[in-house]
N, C-alpha and C. Protein backbone atom coordinates (compact mmCIF):
# COMPACT_ATOMS: atom_id res chain seq x y z
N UNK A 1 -20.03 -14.82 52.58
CA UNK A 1 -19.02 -14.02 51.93
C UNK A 1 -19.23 -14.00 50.40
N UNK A 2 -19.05 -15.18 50.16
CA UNK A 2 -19.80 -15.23 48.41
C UNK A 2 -21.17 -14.46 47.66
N UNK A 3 -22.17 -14.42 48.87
CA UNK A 3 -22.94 -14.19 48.91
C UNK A 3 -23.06 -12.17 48.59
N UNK A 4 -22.31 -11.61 49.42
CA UNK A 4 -21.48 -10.17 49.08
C UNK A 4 -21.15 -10.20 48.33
N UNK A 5 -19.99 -10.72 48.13
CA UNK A 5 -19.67 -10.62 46.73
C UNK A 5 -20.40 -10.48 45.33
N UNK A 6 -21.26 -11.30 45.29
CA UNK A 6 -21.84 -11.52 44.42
C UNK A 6 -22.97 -10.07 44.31
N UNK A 7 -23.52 -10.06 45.44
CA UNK A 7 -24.40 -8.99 45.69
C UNK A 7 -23.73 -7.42 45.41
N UNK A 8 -22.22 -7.12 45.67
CA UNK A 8 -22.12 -6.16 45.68
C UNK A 8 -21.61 -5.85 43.75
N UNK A 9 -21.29 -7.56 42.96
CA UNK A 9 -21.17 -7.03 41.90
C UNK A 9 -21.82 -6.70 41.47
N UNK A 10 -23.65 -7.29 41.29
CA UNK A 10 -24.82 -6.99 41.12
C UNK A 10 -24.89 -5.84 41.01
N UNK A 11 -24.64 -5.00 42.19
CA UNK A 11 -25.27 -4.13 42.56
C UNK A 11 -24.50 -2.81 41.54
N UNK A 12 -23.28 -3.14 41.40
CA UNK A 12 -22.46 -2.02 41.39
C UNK A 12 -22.33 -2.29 39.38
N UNK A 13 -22.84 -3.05 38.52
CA UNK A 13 -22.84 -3.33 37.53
C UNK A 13 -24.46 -2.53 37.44
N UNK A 14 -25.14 -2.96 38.38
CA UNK A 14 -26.68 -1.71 38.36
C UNK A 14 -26.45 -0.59 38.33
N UNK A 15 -25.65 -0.10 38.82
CA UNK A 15 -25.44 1.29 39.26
C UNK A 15 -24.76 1.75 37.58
N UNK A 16 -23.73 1.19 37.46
CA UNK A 16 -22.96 1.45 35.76
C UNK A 16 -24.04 1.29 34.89
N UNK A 17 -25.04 0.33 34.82
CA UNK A 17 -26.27 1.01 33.87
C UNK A 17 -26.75 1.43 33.64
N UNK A 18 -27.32 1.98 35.36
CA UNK A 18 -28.37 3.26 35.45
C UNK A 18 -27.25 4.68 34.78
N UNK A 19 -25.94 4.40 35.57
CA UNK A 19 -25.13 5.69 34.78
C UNK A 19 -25.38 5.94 33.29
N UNK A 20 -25.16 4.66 32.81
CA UNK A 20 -25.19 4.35 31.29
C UNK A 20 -26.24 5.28 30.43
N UNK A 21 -27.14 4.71 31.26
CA UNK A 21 -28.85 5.22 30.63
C UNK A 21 -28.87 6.40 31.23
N UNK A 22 -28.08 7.36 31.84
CA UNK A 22 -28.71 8.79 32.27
C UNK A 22 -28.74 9.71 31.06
N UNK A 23 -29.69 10.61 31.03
CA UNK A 23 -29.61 11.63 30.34
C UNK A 23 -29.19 12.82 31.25
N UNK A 24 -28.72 13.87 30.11
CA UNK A 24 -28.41 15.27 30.55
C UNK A 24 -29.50 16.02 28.73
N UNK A 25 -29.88 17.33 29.70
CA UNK A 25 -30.59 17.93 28.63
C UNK A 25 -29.77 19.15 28.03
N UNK A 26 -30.13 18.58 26.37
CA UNK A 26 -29.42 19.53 25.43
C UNK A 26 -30.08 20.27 24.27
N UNK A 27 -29.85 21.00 23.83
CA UNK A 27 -30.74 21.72 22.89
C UNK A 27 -30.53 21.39 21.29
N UNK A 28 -31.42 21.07 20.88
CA UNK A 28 -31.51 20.11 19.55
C UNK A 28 -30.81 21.30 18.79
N UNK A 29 -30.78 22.68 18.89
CA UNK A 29 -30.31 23.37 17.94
C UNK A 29 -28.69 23.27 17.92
N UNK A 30 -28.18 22.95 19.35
CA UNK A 30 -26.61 22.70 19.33
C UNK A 30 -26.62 21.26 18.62
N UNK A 31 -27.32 20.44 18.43
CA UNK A 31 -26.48 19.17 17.90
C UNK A 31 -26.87 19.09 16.73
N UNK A 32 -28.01 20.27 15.83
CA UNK A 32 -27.85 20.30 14.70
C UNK A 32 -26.51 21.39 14.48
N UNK A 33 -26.45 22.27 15.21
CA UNK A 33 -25.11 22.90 14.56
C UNK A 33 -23.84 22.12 14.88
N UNK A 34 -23.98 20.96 15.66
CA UNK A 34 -22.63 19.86 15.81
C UNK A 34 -22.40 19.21 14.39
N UNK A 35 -23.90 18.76 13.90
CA UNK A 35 -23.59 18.13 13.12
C UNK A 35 -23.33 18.90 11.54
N UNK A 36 -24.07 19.72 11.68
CA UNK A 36 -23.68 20.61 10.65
C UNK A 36 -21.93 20.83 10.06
N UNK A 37 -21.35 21.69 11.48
CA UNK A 37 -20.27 21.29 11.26
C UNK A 37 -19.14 19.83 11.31
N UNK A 38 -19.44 19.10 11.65
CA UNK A 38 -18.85 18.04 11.42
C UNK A 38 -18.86 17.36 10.07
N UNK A 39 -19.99 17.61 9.80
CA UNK A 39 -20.00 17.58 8.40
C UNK A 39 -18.88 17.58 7.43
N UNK A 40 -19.10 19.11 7.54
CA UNK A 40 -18.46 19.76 6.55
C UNK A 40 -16.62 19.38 6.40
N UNK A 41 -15.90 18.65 7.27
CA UNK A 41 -14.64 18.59 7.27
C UNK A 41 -14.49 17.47 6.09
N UNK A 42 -15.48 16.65 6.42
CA UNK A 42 -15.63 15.15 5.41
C UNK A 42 -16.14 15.25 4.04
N UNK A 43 -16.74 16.16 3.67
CA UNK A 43 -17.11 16.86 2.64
C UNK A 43 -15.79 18.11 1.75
N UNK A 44 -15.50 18.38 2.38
CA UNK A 44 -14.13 18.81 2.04
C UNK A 44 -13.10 17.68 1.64
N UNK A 45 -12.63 17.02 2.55
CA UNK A 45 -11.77 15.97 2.50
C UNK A 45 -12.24 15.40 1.22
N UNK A 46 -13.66 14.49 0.91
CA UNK A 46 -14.25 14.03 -0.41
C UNK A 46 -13.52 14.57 -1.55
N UNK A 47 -13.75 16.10 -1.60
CA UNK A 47 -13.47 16.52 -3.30
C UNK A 47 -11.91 16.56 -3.10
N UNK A 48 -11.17 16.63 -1.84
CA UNK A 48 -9.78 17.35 -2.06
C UNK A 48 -9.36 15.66 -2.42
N UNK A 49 -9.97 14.19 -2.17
CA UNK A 49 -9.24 12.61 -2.39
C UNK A 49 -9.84 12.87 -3.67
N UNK A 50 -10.69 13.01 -4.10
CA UNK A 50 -11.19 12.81 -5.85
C UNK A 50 -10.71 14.02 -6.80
N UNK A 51 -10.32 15.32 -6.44
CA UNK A 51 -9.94 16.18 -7.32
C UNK A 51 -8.49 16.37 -7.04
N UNK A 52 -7.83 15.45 -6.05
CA UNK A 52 -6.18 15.92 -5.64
C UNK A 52 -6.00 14.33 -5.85
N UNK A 53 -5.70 13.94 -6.57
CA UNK A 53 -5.59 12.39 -6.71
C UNK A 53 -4.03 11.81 -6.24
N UNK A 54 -3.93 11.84 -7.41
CA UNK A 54 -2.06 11.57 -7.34
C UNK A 54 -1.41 12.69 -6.01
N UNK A 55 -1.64 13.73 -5.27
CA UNK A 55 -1.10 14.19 -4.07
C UNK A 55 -1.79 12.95 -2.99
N UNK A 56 -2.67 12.54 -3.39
CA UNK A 56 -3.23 11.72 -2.12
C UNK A 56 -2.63 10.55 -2.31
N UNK A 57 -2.40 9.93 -3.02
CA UNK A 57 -1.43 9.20 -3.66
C UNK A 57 -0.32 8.96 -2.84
N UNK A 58 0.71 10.11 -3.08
CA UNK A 58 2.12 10.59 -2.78
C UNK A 58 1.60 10.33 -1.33
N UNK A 59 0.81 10.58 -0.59
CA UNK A 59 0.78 11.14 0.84
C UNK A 59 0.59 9.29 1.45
N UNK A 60 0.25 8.52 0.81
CA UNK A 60 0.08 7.33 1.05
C UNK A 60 1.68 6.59 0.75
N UNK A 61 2.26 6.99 -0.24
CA UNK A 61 3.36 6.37 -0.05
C UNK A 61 4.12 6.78 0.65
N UNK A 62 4.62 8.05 1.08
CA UNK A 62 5.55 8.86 1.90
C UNK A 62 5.13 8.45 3.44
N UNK A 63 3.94 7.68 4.00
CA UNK A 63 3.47 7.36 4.85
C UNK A 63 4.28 6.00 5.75
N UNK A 64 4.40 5.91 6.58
CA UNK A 64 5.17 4.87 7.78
C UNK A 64 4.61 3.71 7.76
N UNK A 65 2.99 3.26 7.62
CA UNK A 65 2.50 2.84 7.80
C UNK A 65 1.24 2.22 6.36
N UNK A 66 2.01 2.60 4.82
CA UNK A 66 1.52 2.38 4.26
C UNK A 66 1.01 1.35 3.40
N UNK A 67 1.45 -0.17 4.39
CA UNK A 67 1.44 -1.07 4.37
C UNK A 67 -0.35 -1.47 4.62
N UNK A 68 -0.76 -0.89 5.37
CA UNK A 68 -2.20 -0.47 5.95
C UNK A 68 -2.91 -0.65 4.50
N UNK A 69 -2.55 0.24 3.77
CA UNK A 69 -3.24 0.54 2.30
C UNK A 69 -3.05 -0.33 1.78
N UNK A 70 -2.27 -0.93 1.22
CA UNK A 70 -1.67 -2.03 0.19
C UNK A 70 -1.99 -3.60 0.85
N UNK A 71 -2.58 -3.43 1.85
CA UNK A 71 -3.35 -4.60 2.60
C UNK A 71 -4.40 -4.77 1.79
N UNK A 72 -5.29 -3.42 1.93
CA UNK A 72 -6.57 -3.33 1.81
C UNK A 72 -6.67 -3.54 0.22
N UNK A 73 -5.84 -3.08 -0.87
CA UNK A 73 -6.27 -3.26 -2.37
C UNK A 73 -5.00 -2.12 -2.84
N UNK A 74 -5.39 -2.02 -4.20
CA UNK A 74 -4.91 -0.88 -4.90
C UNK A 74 -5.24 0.74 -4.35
N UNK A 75 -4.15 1.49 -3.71
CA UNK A 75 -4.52 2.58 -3.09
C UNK A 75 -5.11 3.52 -3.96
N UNK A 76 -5.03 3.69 -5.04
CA UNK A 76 -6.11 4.38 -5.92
C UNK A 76 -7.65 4.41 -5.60
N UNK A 77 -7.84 2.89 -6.30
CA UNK A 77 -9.28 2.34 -5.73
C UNK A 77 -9.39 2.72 -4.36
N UNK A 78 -9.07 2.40 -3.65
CA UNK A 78 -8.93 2.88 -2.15
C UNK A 78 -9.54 4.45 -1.86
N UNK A 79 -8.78 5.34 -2.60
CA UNK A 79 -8.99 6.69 -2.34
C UNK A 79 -9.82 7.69 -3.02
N UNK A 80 -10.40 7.06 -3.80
CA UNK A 80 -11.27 6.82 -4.44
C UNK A 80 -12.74 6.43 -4.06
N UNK A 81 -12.73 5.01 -3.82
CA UNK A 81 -13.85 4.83 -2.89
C UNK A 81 -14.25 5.94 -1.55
N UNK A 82 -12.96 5.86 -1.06
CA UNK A 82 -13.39 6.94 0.40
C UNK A 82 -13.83 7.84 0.11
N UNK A 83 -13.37 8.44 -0.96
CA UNK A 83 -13.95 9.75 -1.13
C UNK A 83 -15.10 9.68 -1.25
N UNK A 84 -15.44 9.21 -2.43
CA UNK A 84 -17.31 8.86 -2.36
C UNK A 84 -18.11 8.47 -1.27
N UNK A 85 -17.08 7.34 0.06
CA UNK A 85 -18.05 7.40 0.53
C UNK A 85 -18.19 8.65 1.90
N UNK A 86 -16.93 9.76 1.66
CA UNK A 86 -16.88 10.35 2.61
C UNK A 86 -18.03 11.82 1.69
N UNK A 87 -18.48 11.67 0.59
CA UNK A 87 -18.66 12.61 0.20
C UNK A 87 -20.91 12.20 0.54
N UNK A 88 -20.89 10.83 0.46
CA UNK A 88 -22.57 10.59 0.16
C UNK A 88 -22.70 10.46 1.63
N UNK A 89 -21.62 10.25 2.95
CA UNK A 89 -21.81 10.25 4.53
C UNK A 89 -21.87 11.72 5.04
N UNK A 90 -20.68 12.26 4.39
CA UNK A 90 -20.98 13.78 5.01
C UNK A 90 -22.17 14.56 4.71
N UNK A 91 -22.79 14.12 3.41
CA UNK A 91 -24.32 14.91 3.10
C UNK A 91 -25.00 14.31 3.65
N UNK A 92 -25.12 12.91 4.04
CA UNK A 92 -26.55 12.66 5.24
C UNK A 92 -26.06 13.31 6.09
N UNK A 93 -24.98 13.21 6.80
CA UNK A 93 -24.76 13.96 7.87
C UNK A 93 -25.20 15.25 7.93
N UNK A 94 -24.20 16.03 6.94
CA UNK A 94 -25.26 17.56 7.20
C UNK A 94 -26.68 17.93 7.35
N UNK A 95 -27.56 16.71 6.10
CA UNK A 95 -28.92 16.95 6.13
C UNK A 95 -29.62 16.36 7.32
N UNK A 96 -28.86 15.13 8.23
CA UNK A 96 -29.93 14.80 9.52
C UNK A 96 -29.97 13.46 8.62
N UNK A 97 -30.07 12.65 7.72
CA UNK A 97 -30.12 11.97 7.20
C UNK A 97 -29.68 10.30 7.59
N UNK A 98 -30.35 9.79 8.06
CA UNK A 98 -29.78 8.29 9.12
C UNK A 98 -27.98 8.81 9.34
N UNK A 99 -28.10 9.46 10.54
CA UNK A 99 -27.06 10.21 11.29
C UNK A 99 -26.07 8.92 11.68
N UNK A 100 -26.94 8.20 12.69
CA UNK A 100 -25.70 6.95 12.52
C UNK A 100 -24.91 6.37 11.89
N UNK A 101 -25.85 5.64 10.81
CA UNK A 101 -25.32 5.25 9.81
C UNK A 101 -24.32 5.85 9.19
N UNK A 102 -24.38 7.15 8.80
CA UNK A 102 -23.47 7.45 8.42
C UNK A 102 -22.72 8.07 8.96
N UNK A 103 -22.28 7.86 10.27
CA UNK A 103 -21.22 8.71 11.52
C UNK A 103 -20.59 7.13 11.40
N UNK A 104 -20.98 6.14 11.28
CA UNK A 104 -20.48 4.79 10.97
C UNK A 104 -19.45 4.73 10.13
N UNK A 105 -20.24 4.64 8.52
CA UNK A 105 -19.72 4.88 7.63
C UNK A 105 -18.66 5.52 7.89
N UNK A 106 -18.99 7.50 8.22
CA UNK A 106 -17.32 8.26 7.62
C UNK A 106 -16.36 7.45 9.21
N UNK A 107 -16.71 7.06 10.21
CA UNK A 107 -15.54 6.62 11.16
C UNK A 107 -14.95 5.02 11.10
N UNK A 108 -15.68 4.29 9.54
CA UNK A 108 -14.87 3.43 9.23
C UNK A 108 -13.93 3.49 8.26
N UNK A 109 -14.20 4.68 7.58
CA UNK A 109 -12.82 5.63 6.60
C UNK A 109 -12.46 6.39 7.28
N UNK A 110 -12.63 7.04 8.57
CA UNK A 110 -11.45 7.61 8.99
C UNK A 110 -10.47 7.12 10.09
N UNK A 111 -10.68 5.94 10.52
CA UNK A 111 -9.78 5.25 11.15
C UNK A 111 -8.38 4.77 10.46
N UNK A 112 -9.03 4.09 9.26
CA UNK A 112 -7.56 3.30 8.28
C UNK A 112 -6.62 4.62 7.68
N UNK A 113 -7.77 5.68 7.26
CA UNK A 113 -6.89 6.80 6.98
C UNK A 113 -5.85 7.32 8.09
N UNK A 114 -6.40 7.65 9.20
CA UNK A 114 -5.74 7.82 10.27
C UNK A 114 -4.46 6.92 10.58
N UNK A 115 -4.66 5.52 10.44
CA UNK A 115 -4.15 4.89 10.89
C UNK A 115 -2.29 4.77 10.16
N UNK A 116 -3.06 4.68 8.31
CA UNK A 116 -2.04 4.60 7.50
C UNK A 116 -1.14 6.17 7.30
N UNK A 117 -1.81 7.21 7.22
CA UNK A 117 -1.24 8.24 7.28
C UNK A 117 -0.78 9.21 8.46
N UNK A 118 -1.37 8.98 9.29
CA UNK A 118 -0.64 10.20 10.03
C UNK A 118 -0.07 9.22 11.70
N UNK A 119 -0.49 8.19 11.88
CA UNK A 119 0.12 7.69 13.14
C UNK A 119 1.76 7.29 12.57
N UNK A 120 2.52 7.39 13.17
CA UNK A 120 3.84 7.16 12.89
C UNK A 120 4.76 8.34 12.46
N UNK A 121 4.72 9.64 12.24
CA UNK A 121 4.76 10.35 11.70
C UNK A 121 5.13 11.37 12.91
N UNK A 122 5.93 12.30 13.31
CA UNK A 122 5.95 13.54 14.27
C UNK A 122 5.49 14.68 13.40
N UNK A 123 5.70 14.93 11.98
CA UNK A 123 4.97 15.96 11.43
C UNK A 123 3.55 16.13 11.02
N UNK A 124 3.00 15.43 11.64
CA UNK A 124 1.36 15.24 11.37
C UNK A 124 0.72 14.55 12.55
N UNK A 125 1.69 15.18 13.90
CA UNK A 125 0.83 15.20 15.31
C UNK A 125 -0.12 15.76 15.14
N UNK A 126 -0.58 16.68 14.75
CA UNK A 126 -1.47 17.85 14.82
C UNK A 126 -2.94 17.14 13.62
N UNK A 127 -2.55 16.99 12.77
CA UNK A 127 -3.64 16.49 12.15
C UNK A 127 -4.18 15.23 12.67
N UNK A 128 -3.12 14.34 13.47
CA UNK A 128 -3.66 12.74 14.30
C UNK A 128 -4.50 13.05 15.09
N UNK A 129 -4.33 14.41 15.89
CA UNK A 129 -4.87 14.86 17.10
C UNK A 129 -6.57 15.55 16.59
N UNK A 130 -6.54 15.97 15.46
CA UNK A 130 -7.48 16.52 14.80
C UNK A 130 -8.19 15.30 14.70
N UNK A 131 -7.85 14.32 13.89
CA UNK A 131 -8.58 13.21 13.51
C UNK A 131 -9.32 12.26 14.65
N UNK A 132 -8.37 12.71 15.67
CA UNK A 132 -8.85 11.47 17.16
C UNK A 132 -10.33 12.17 17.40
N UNK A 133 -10.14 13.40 17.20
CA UNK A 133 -11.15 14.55 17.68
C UNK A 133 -12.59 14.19 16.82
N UNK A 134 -12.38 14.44 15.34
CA UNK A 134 -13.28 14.23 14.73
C UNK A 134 -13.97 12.72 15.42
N UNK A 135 -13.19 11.30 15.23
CA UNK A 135 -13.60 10.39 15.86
C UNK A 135 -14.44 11.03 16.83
N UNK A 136 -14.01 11.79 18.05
CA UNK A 136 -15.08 11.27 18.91
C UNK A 136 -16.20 11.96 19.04
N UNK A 137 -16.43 12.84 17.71
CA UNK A 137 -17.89 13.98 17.10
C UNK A 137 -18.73 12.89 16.39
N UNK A 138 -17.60 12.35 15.86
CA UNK A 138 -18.81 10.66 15.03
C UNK A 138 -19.00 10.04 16.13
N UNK A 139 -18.27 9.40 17.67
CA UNK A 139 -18.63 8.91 18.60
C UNK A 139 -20.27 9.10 18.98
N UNK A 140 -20.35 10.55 19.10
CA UNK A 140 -21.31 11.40 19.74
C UNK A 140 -22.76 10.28 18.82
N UNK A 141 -22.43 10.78 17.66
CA UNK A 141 -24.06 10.63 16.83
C UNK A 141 -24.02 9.11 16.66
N UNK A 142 -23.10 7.93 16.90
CA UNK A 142 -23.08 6.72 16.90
C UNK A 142 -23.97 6.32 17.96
N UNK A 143 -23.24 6.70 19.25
CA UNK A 143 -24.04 6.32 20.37
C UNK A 143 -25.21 7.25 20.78
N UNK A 144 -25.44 8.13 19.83
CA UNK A 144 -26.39 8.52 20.80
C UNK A 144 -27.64 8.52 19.61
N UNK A 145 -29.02 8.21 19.87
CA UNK A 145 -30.29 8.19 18.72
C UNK A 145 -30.82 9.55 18.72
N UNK A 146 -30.48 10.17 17.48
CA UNK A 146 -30.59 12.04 16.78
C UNK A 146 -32.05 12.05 16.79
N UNK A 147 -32.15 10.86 16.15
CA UNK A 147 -33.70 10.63 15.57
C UNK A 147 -34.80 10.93 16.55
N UNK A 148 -34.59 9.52 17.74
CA UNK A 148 -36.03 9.87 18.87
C UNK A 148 -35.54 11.11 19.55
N UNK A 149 -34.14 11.74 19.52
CA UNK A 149 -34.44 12.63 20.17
C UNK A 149 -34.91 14.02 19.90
N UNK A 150 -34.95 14.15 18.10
CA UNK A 150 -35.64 15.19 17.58
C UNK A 150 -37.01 14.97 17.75
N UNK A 151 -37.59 13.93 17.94
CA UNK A 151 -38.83 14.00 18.24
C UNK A 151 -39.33 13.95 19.82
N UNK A 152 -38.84 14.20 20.92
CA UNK A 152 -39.07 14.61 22.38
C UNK A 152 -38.99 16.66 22.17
């Protein structure tokens, strides 16, 4: 009986890897135009935290959850940094540029953003729902290697 057991976890933890490791075939020109646009939302966002300062500001204090921020440091510095680094992630991104890395990068600034600004909130369902979304476009190029597969 143990013996089943054991065998059928084996077996069935084999099977979830082989799933794991399957491919499906896609056309390199759709996941450069994925990434293209994905890009571009984080690149936007960049100049509107560095050229809209004090509104980004306001939007952090008026926030439910802006305790999040004031964890992390001075929300200035804070919004500030992101921006830059949402502005030097979204240009590798657009250019193909260590894709991971920086699908890393912008989805470790857009989680806390997410987190501090729009969860808690009923008037900014719509942008949470946006943001879950973006997450799982950075999901895509995290887990998956852009690189060997531009070269197959």
């Amino acid at each position: 009986m143990v013996w089943k057991i054991m065998f059928f976890s084996l077996n069935y933890s084999q099977i979830l890897l082989n799933y794991m490791k399957a491919t499906i075939p896609v056309s390199y020109r759709s996941v450069q135009l994925f990434r293209i646009l994905l890009s571009g939302i984080f690149l936007v966002a960049s100049f509107n935290h560095i050229l809209n300062l004090e509104k980004t500001l306001n939007r952090i204090d008026q926030a439910r959850f802006k305790g999040i921020a004031y964890f992390f440091g001075n929300p200035e510095y804070l919004v500030i940094i992101s921006g830059i680094v949402m502005m030097i992630a979204g240009f590798c991104l657009l250019i193909g540029y260590k894709t991971r890395l920086a699908a890393i990068a912008l989805a470790s600034v857009i989680i806390p953003i997410t987190l501090t600004v729009q969860v808690g909130q009923i008037h900014t369902l719509g942008p949470l729902f946006k943001n879950i979304a973006i997450l799982g476009g950075l999901l895509f190029f995290i887990l998956n290697d852009i690189q060997t597969f531009k070269k197959q």
